[in-house]
C-alpha atoms as a PDB file:
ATOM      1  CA  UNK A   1       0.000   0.000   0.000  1.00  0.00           C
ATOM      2  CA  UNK A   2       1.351   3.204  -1.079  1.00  0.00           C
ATOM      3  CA  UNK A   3       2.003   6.689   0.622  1.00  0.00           C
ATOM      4  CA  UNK A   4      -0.935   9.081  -0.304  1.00  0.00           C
ATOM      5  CA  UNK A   5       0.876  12.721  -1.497  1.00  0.00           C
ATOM      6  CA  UNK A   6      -1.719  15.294  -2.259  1.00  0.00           C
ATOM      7  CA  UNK A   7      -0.601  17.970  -4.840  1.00  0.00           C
ATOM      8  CA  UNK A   8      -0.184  20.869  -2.218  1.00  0.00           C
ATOM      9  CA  UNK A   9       1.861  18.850   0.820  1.00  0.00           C
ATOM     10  CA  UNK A  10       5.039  19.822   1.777  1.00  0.00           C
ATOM     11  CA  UNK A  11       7.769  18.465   3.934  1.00  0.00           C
ATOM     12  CA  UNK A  12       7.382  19.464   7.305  1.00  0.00           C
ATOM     13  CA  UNK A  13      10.640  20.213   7.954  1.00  0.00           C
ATOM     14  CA  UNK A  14      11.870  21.972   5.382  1.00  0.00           C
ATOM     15  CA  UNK A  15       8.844  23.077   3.160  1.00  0.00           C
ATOM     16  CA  UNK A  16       9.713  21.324   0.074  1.00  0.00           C
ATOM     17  CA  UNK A  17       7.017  20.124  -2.149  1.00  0.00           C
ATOM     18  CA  UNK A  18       6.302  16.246  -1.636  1.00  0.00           C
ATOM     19  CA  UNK A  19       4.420  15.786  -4.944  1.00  0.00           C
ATOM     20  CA  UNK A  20       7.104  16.376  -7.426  1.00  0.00           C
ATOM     21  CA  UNK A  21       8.884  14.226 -10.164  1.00  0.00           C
ATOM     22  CA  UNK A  22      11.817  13.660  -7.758  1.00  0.00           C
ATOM     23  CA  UNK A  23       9.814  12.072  -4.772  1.00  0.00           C
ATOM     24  CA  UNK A  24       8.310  10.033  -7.344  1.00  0.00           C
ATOM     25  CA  UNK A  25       9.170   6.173  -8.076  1.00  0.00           C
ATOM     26  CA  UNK A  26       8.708   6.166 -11.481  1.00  0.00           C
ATOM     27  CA  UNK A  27      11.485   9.490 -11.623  1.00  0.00           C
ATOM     28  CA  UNK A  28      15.146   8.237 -13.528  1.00  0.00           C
ATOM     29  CA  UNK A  29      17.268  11.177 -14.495  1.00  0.00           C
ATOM     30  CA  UNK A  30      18.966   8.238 -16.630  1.00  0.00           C
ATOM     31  CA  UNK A  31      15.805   8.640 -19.412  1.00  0.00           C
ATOM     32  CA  UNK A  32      15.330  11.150 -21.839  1.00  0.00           C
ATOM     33  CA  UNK A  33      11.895  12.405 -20.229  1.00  0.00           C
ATOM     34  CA  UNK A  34      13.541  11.448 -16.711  1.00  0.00           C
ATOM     35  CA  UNK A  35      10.462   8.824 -16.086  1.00  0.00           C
ATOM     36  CA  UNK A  36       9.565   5.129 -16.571  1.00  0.00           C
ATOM     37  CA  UNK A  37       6.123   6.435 -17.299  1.00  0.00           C
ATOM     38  CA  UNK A  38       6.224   6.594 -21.287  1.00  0.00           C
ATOM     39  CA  UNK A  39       3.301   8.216 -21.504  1.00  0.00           C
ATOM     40  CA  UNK A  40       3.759  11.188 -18.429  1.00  0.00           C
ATOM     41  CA  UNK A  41       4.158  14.382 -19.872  1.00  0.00           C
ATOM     42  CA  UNK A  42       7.672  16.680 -19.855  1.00  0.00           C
ATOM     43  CA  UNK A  43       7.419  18.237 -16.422  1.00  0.00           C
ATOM     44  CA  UNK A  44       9.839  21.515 -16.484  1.00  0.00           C
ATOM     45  CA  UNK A  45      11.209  21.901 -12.788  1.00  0.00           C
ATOM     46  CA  UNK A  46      11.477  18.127 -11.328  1.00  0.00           C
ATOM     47  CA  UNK A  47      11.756  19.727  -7.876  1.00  0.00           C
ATOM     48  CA  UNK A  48       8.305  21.384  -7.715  1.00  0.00           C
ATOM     49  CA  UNK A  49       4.833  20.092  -6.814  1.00  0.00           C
ATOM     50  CA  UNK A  50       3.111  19.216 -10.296  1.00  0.00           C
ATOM     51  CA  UNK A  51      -0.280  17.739 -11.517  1.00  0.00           C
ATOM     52  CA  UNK A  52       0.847  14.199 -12.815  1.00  0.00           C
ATOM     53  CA  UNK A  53      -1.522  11.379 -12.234  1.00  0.00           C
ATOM     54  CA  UNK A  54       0.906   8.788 -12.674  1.00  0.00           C
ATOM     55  CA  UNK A  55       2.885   9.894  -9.469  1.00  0.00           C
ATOM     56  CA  UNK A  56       3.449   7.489  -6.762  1.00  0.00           C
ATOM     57  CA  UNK A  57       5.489   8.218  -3.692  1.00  0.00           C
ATOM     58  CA  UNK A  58       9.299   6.475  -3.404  1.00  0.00           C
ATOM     59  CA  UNK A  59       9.087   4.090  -0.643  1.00  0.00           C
ATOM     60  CA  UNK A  60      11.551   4.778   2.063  1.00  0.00           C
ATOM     61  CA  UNK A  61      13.792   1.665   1.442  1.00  0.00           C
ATOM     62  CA  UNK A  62      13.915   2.884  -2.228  1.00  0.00           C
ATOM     63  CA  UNK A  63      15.827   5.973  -1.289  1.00  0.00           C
ATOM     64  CA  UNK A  64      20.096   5.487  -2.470  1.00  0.00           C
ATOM     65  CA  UNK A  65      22.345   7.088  -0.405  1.00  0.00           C
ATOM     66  CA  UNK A  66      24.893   8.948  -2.808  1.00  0.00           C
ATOM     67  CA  UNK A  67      28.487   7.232  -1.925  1.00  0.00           C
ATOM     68  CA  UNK A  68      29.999   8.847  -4.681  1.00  0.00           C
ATOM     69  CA  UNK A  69      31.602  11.784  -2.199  1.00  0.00           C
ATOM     70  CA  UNK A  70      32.623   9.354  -0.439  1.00  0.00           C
ATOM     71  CA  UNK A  71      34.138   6.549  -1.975  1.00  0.00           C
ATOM     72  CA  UNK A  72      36.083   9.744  -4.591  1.00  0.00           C
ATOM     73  CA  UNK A  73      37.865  10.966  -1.204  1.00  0.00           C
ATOM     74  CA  UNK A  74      38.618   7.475  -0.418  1.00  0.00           C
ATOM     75  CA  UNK A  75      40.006   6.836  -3.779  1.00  0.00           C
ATOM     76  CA  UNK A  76      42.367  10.378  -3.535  1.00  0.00           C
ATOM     77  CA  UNK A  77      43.437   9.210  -0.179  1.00  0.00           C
ATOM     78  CA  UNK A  78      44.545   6.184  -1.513  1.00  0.00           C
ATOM     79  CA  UNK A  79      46.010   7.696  -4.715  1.00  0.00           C
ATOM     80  CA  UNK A  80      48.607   9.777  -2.359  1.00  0.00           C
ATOM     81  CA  UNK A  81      49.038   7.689   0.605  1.00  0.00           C
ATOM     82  CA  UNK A  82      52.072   6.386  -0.894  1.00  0.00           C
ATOM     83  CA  UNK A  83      53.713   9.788  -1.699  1.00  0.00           C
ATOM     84  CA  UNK A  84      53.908  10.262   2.268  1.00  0.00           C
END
């Protein structure tokens, strides 16, 4: 059973709109409309609230933590531990 996101709600916390392209599962910056959806329609600004009826809120354990800081600085380190 899915999270129900009306059109106006926003985050509590910090006020962002909770029914946009980028809360939504079917969002994939990857594709060239950025959604699995083939027949959504080319939403402008991915980041604000929107009108699409094929939204459907990212379930928590769907969220990716982005390692990529992480594991460059760990690569760098690496790359000049040696010159020490």
């Amino acid at each position: 059973m899915g999270v129900k996101v009306g059109r106006r709600d926003t985050c509590p916390h910090c006020a962002a709109d909770l029914h946009a392209c980028k809360n939504c599962d079917h969002y994939d910056p990857g594709l060239h409309n950025m959604c699995k959806e083939p027949e959504a329609a080319f939403i402008r600004d991915r980041s604000e609230a929107n009108f699409c009826p094929h939204f459907v809120f990212k379930q928590r354990d769907s969220f990716q933590a982005d390692t990529g800081v992480s594991a460059a600085k760990k690569k760098l380190a690496d790359l000049f531990k040696n010159l020490k």
